[in-house]
PDB file of N, CA and C in Angstrom:
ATOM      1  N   UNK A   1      81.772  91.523  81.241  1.00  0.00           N
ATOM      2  CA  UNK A   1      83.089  91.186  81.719  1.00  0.00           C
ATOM      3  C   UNK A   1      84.171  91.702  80.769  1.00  0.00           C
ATOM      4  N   UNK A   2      83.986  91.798  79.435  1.00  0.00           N
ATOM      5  CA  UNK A   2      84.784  92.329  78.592  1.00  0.00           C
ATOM      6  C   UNK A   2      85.319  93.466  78.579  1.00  0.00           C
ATOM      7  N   UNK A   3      84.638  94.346  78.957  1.00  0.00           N
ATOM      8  CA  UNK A   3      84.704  95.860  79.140  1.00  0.00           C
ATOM      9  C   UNK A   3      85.496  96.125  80.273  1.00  0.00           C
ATOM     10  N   UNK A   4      85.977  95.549  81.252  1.00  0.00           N
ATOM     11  CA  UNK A   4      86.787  95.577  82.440  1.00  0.00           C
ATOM     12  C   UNK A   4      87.926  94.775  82.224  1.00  0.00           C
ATOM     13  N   UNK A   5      88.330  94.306  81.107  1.00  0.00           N
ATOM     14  CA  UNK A   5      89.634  93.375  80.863  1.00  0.00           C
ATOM     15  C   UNK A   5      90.349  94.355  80.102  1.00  0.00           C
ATOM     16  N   UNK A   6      91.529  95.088  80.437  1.00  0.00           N
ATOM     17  CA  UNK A   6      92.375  95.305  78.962  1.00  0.00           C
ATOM     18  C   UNK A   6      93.513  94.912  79.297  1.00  0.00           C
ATOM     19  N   UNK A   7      93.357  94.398  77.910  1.00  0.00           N
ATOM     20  CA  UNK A   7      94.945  94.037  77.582  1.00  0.00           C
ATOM     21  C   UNK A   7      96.315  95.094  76.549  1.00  0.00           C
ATOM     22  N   UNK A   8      96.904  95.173  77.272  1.00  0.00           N
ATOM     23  CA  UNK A   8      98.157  96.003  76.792  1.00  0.00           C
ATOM     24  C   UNK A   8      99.400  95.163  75.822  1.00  0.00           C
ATOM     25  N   UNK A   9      99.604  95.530  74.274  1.00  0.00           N
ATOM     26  CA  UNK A   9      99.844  94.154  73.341  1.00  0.00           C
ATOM     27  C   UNK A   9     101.198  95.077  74.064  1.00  0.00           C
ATOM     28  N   UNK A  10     102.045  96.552  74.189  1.00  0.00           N
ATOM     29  CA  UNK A  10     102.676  96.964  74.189  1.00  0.00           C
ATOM     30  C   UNK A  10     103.695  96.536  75.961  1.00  0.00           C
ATOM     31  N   UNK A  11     102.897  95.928  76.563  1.00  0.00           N
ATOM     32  CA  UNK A  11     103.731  95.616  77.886  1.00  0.00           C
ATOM     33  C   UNK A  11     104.700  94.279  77.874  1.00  0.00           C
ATOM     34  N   UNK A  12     105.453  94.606  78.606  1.00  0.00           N
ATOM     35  CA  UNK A  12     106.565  93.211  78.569  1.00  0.00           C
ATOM     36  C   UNK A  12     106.215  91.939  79.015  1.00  0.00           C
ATOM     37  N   UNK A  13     104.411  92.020  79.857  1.00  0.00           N
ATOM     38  CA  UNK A  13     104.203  91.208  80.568  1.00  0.00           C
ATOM     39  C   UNK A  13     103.301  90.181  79.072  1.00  0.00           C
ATOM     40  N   UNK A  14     103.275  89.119  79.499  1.00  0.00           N
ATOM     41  CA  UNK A  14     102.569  88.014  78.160  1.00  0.00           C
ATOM     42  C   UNK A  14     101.499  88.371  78.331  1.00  0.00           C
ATOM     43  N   UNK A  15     100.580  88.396  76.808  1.00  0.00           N
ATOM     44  CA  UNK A  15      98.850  88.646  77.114  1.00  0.00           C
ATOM     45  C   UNK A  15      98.481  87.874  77.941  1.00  0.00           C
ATOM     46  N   UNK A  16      98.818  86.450  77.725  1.00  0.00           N
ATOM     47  CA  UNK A  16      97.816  85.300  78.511  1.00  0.00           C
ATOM     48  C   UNK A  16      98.072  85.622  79.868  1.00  0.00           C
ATOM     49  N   UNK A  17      99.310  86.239  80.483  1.00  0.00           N
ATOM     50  CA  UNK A  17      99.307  86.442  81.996  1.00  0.00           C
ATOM     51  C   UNK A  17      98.215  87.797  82.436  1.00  0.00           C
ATOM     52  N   UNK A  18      98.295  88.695  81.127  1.00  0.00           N
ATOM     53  CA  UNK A  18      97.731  89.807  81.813  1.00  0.00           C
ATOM     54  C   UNK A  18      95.988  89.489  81.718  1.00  0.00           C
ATOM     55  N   UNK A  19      95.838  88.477  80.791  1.00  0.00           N
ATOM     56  CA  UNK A  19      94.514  88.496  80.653  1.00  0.00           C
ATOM     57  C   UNK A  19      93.819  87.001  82.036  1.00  0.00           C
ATOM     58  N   UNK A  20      94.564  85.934  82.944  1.00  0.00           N
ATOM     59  CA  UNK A  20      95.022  85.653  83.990  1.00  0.00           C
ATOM     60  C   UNK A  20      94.954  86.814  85.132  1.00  0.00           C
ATOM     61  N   UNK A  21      95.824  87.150  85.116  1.00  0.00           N
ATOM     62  CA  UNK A  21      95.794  88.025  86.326  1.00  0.00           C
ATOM     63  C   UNK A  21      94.176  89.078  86.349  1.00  0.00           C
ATOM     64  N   UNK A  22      93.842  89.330  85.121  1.00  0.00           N
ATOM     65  CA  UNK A  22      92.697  90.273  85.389  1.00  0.00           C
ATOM     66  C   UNK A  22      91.404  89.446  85.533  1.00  0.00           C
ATOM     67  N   UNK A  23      91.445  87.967  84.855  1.00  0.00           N
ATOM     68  CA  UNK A  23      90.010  87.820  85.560  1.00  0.00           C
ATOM     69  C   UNK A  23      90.263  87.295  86.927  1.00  0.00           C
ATOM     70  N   UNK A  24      91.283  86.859  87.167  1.00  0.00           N
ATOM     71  CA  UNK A  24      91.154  86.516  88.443  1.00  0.00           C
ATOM     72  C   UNK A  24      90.967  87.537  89.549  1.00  0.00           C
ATOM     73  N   UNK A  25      91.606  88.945  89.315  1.00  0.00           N
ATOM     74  CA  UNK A  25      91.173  89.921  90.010  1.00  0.00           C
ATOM     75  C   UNK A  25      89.654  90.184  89.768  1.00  0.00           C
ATOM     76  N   UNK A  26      88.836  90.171  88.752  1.00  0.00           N
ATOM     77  CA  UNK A  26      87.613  90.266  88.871  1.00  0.00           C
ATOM     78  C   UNK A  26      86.535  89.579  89.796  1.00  0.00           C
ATOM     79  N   UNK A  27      87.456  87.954  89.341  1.00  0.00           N
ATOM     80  CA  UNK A  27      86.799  86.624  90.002  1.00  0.00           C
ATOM     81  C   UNK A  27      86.724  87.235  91.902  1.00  0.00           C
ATOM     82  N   UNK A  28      88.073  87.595  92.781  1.00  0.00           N
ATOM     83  CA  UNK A  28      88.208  87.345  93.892  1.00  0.00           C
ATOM     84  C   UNK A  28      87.579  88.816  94.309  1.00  0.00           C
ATOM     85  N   UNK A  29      87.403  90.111  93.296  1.00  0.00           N
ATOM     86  CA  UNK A  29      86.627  91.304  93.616  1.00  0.00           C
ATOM     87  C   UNK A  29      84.775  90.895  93.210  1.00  0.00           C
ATOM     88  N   UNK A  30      84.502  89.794  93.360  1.00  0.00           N
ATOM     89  CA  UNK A  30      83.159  89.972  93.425  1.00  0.00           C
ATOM     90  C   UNK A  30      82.487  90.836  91.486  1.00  0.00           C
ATOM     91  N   UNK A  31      83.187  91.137  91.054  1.00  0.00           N
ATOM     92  CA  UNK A  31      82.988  91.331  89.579  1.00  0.00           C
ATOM     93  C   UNK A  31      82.263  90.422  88.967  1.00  0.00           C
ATOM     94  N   UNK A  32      82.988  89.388  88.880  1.00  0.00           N
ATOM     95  CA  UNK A  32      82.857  88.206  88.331  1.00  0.00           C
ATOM     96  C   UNK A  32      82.127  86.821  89.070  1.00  0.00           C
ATOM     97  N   UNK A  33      81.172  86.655  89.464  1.00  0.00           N
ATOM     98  CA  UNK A  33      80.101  85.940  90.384  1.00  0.00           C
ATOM     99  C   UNK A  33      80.165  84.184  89.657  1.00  0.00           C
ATOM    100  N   UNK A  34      80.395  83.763  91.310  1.00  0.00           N
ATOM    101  CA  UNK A  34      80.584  81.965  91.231  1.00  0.00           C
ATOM    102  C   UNK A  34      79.269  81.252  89.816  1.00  0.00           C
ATOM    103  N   UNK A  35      79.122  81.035  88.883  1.00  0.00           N
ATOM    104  CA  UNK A  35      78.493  80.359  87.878  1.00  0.00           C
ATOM    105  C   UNK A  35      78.118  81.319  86.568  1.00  0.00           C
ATOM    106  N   UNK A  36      78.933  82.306  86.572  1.00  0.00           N
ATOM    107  CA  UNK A  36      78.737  83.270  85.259  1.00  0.00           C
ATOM    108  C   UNK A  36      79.764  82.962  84.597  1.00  0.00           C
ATOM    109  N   UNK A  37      79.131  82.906  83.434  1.00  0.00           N
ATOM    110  CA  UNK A  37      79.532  81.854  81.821  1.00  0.00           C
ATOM    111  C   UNK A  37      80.863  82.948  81.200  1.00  0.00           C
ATOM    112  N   UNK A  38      81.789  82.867  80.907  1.00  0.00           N
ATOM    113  CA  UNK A  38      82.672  83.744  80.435  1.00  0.00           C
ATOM    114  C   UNK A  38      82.962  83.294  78.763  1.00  0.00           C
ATOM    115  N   UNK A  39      82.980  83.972  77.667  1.00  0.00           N
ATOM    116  CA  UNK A  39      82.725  84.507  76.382  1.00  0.00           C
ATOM    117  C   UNK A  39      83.627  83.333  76.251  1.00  0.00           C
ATOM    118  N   UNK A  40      83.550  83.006  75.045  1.00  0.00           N
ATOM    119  CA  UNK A  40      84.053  81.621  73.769  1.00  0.00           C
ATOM    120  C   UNK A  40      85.459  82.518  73.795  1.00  0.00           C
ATOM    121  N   UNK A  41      86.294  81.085  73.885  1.00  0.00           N
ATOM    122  CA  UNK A  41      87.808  81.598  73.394  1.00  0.00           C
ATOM    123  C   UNK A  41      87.788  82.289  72.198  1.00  0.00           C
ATOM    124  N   UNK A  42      87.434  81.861  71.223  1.00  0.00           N
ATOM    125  CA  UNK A  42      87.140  82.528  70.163  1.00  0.00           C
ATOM    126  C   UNK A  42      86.623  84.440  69.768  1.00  0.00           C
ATOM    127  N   UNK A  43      85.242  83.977  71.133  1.00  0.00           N
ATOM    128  CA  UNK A  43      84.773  85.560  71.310  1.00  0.00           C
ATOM    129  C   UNK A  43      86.302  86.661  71.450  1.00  0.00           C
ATOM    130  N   UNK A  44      86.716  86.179  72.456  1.00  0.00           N
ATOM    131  CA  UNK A  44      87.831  86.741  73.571  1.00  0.00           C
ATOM    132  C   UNK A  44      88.891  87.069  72.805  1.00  0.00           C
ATOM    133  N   UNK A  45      89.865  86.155  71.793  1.00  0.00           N
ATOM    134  CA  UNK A  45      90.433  86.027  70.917  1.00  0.00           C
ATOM    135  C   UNK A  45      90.118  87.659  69.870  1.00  0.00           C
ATOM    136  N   UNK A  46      89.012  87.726  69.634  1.00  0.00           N
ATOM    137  CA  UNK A  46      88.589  87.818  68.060  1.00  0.00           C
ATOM    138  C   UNK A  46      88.412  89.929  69.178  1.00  0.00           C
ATOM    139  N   UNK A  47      87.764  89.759  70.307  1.00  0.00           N
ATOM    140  CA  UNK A  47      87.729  90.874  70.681  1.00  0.00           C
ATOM    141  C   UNK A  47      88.731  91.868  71.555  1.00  0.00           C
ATOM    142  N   UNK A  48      89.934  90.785  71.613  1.00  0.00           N
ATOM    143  CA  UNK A  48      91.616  91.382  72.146  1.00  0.00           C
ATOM    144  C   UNK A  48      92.124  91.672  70.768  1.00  0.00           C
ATOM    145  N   UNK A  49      91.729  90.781  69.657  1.00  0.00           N
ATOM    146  CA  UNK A  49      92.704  90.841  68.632  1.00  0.00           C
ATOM    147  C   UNK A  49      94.144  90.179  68.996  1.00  0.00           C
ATOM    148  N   UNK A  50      93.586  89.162  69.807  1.00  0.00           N
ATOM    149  CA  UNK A  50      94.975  88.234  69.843  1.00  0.00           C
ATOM    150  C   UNK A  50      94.658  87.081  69.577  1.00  0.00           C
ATOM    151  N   UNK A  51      96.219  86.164  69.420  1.00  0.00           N
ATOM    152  CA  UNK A  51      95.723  84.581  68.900  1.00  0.00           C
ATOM    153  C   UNK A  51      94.823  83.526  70.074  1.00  0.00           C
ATOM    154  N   UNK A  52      94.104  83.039  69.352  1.00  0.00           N
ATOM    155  CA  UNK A  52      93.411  82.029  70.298  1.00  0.00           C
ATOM    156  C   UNK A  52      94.181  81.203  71.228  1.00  0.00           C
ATOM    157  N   UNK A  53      95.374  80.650  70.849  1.00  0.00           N
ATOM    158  CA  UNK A  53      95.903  79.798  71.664  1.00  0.00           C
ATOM    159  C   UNK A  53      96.165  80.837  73.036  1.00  0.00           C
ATOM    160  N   UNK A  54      96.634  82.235  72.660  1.00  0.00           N
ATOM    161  CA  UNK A  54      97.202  82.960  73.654  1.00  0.00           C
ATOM    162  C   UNK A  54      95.378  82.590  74.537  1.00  0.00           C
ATOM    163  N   UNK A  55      94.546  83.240  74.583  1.00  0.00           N
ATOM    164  CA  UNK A  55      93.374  83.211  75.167  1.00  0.00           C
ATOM    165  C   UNK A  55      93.172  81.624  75.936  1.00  0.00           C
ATOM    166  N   UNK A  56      93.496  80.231  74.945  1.00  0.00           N
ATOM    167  CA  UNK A  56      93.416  79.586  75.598  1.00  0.00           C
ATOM    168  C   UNK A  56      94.408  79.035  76.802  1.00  0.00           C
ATOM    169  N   UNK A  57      95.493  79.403  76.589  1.00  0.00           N
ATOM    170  CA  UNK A  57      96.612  79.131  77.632  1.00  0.00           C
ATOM    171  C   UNK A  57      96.118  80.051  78.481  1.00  0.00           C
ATOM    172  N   UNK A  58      95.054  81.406  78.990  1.00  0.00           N
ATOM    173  CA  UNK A  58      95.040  81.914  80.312  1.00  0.00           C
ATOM    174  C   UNK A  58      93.908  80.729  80.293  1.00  0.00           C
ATOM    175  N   UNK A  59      92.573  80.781  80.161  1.00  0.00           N
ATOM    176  CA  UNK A  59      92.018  79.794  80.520  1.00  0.00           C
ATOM    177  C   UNK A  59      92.351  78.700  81.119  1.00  0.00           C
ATOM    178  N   UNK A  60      93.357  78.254  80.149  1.00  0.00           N
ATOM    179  CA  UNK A  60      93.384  76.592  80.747  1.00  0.00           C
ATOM    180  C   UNK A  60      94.176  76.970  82.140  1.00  0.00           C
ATOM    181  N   UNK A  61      95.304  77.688  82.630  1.00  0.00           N
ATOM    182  CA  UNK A  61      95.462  77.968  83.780  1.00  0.00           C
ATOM    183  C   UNK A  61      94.844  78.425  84.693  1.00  0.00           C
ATOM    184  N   UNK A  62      93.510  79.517  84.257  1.00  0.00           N
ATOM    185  CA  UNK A  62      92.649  79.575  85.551  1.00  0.00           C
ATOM    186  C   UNK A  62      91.805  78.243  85.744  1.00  0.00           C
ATOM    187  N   UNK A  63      91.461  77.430  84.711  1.00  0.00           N
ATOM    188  CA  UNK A  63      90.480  75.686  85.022  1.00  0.00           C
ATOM    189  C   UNK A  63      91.489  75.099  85.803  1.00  0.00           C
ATOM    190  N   UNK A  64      93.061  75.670  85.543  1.00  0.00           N
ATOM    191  CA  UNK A  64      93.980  74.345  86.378  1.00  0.00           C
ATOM    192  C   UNK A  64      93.883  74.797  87.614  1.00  0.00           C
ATOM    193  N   UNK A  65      93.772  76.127  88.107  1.00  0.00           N
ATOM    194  CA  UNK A  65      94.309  76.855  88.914  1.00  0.00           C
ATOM    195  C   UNK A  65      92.786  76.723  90.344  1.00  0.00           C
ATOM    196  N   UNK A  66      91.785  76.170  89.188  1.00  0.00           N
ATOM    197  CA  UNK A  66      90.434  76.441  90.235  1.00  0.00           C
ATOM    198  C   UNK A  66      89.588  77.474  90.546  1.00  0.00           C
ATOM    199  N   UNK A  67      90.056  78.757  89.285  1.00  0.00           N
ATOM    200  CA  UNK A  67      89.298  79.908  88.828  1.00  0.00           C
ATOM    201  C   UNK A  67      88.053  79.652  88.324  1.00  0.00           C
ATOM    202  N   UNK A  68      88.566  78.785  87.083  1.00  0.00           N
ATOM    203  CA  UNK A  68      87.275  78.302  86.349  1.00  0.00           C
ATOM    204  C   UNK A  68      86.823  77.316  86.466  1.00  0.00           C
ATOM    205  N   UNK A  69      85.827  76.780  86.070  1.00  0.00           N
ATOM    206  CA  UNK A  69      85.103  75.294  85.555  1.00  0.00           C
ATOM    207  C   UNK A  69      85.147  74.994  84.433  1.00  0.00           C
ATOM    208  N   UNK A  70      85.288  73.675  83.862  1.00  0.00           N
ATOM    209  CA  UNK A  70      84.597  73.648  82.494  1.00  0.00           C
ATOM    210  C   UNK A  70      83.926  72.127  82.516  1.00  0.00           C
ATOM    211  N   UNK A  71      82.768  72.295  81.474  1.00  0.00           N
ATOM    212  CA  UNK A  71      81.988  70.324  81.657  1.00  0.00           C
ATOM    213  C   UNK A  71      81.856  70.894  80.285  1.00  0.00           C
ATOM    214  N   UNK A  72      82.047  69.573  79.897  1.00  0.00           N
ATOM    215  CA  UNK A  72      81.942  69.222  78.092  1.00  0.00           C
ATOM    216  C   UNK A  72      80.303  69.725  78.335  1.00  0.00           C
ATOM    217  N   UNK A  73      80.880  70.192  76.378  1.00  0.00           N
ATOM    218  CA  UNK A  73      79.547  70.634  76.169  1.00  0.00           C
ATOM    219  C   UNK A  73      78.899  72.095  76.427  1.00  0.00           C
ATOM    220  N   UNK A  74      79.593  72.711  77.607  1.00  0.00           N
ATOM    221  CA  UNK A  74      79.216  73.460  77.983  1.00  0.00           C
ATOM    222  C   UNK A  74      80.134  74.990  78.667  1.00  0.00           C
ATOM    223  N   UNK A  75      79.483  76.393  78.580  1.00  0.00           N
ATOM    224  CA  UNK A  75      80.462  76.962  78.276  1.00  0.00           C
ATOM    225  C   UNK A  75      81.353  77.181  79.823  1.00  0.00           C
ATOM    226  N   UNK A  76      82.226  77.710  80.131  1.00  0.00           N
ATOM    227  CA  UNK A  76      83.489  78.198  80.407  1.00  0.00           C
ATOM    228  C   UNK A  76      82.870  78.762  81.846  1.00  0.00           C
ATOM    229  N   UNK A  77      82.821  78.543  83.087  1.00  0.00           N
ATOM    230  CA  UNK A  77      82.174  79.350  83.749  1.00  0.00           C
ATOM    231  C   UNK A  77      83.269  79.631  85.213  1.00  0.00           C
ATOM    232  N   UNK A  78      82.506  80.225  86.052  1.00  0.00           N
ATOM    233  CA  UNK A  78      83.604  81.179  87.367  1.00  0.00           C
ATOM    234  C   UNK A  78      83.238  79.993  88.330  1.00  0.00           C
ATOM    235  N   UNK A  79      83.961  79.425  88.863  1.00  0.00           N
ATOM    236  CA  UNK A  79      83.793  78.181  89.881  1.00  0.00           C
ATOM    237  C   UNK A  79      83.977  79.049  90.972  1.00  0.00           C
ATOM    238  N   UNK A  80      83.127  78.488  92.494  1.00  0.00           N
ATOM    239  CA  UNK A  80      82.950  78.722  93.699  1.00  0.00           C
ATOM    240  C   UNK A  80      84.446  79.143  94.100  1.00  0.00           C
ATOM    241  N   UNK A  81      84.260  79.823  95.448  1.00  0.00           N
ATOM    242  CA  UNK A  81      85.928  80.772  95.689  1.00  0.00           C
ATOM    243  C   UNK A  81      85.860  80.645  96.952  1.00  0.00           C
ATOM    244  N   UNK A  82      86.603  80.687  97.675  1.00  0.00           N
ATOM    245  CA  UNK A  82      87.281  81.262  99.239  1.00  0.00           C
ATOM    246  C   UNK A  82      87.824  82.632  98.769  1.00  0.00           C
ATOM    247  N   UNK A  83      86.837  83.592  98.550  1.00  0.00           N
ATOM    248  CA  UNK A  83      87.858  85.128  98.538  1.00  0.00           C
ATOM    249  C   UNK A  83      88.183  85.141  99.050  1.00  0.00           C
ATOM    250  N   UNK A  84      88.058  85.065 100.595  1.00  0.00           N
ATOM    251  CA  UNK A  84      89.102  86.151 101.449  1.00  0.00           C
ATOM    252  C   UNK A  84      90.145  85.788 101.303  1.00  0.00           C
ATOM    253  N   UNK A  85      90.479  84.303 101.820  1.00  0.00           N
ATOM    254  CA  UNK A  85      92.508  84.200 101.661  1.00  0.00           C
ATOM    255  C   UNK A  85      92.929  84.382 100.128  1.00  0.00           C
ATOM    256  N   UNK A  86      91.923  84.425  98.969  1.00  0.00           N
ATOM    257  CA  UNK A  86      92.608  84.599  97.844  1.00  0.00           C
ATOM    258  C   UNK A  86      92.767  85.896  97.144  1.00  0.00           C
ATOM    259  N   UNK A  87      91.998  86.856  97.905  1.00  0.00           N
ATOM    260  CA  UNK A  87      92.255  88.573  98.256  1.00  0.00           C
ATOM    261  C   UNK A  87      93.519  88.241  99.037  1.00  0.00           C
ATOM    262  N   UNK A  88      94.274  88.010 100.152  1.00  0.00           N
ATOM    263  CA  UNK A  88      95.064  88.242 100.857  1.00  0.00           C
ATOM    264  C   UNK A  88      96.192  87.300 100.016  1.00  0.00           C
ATOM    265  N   UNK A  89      96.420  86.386  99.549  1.00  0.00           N
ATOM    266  CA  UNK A  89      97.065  86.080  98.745  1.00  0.00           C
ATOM    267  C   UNK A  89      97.802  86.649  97.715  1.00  0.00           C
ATOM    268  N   UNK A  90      97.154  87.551  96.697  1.00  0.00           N
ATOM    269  CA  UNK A  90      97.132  88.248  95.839  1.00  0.00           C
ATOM    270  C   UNK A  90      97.636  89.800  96.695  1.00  0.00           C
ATOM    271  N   UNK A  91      97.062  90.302  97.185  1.00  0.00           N
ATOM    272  CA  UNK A  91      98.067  90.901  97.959  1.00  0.00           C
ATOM    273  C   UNK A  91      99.234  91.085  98.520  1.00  0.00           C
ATOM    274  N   UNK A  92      99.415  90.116  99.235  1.00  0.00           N
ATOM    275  CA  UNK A  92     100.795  89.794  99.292  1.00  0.00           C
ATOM    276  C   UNK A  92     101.801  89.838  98.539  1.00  0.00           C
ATOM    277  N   UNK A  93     101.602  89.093  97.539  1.00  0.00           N
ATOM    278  CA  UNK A  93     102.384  89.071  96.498  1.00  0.00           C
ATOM    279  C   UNK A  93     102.922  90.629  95.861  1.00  0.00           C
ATOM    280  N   UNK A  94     102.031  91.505  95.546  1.00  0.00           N
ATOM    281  CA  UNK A  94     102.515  92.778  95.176  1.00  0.00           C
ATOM    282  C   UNK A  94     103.257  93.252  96.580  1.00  0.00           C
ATOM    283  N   UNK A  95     102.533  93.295  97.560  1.00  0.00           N
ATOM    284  CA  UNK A  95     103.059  93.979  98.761  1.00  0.00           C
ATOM    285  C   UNK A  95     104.216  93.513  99.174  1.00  0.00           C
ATOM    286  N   UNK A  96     104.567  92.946  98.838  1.00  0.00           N
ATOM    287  CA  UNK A  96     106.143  92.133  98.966  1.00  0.00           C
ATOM    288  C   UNK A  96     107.248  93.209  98.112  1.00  0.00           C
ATOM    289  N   UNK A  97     106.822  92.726  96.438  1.00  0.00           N
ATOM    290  CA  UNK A  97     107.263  93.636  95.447  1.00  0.00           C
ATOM    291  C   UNK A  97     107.713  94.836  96.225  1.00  0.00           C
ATOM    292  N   UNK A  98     106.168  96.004  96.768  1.00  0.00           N
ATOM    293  CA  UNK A  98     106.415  97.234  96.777  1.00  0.00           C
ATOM    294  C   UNK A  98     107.655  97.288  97.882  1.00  0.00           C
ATOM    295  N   UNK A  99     106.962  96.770  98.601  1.00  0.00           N
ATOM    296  CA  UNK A  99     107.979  97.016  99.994  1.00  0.00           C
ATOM    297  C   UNK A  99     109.606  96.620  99.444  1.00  0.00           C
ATOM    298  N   UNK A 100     109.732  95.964  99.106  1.00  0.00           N
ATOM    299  CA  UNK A 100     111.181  95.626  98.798  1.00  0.00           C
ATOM    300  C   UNK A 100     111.619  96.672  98.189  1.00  0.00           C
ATOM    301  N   UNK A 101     111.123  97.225  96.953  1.00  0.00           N
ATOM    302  CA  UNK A 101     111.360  98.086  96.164  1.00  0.00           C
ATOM    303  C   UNK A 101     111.585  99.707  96.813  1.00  0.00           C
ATOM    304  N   UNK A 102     110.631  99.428  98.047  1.00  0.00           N
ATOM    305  CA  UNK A 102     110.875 100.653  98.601  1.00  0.00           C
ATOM    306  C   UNK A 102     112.345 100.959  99.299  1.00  0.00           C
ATOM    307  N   UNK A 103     111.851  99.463 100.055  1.00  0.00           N
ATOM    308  CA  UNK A 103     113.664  99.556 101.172  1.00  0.00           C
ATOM    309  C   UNK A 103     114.725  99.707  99.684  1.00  0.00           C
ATOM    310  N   UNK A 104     114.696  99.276  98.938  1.00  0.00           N
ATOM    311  CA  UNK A 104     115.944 100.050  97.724  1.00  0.00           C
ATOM    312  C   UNK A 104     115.920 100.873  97.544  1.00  0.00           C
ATOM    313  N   UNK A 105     114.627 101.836  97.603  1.00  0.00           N
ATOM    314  CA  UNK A 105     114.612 103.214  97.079  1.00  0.00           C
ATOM    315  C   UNK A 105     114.986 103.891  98.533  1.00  0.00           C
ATOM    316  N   UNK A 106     114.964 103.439  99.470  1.00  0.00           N
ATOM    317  CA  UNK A 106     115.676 104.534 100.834  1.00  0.00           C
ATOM    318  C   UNK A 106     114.093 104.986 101.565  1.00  0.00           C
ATOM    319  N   UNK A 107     112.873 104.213 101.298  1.00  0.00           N
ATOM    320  CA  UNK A 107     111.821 104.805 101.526  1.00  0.00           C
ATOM    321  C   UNK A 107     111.647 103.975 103.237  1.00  0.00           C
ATOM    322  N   UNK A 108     111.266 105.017 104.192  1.00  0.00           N
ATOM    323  CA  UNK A 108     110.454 103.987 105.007  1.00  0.00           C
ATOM    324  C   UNK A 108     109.204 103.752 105.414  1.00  0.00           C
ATOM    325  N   UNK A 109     108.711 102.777 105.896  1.00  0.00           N
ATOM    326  CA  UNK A 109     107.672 102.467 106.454  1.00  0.00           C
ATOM    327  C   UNK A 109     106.966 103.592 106.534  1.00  0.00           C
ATOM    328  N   UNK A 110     107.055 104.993 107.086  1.00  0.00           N
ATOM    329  CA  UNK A 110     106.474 105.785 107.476  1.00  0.00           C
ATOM    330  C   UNK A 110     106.417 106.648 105.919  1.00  0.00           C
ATOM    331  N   UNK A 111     107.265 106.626 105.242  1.00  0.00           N
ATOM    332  CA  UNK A 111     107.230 107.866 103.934  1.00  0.00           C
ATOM    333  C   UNK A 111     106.202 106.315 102.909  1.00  0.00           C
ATOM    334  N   UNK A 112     106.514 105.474 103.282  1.00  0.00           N
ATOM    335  CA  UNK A 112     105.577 104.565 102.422  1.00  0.00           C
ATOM    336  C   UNK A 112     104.213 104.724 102.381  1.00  0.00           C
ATOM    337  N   UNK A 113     103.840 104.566 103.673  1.00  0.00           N
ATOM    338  CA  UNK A 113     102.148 104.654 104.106  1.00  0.00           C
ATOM    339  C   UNK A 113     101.620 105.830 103.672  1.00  0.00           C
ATOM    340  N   UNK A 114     102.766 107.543 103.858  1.00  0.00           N
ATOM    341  CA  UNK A 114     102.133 108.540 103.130  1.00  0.00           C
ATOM    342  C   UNK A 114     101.882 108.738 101.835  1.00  0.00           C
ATOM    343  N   UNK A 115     102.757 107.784 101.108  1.00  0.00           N
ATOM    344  CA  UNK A 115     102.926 107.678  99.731  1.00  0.00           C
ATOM    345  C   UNK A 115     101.430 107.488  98.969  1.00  0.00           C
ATOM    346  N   UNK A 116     101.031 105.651 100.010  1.00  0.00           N
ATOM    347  CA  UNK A 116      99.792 105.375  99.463  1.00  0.00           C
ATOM    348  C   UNK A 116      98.390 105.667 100.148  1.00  0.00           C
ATOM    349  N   UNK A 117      98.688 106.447 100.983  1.00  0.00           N
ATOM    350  CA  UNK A 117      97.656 107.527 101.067  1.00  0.00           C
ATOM    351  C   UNK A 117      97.344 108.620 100.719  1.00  0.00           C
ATOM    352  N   UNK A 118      98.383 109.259  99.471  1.00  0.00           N
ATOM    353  CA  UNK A 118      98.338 110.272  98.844  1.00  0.00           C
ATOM    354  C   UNK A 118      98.057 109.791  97.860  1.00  0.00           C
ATOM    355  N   UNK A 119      98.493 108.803  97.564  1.00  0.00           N
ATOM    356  CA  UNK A 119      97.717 107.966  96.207  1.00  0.00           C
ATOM    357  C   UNK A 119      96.565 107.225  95.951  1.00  0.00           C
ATOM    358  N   UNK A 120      96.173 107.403  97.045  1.00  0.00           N
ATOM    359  CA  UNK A 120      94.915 106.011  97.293  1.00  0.00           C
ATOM    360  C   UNK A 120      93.286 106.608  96.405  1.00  0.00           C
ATOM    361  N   UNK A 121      93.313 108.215  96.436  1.00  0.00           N
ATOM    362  CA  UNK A 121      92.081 108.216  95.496  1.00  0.00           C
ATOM    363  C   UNK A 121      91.849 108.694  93.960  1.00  0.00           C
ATOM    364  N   UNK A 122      93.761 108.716  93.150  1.00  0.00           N
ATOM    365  CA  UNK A 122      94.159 109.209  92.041  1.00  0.00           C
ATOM    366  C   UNK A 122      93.655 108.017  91.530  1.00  0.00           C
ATOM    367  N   UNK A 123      93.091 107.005  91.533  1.00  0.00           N
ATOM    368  CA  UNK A 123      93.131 106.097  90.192  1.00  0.00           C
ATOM    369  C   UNK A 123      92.790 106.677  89.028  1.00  0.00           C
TER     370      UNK A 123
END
């Protein structure tokens, strides 16, 4: 799971959100499977090279949020999901962004769709 998380210290966005937003994209892409144990704050911490608290504030929001599990004693794990509405959820949310951003930029509907179909296999 480590190897598919990066965190960028140089972006405006907070680690703990970016490191949030990425397991949860892992969690709702099937990456990340309902009862797999995710690394000691500490691990996580020590292998971002950021402070622990930052590591524990995404945690404790994905346990609040119903990403994770946790039972004393025991480690940190991916709790059961409804992907689909939480794929379409998460979607939304950007697709909102783009689209708005587009109608500012003078783009339409139609120069949009070519946009991200010209983009769709550059990752």
């Amino acid at each position: 799971m480590l190897d598919l998380i990066h965190v960028n210290p140089n972006s405006a966005e907070p680690i703990y959100k970016q490191l949030f937003d990425q397991i949860v994209r892992l969690i709702v892409s099937g990456k990340a499977q309902a009862g797999e144990e995710l690394p000691s704050v500490r691990k996580l911490a020590e292998h971002f090279s950021v402070n622990p608290m930052t590591v524990s504030r995404a945690i404790g929001q994905l346990v609040d949020q119903g990403w994770l599990e946790r039972r004393r004693g025991q480690p940190t794990r991916v709790a059961q999901q409804q992907t689909t509405q939480q794929t379409d959820n998460l979607l939304h949310k950007n697709l909102d962004i783009l689209i708005s951003d587009a109608k500012q930029l003078g783009i339409n509907k139609t120069e949009l769709i070519s946009l991200i179909d010209k983009n769709w296999g550059q990752e």
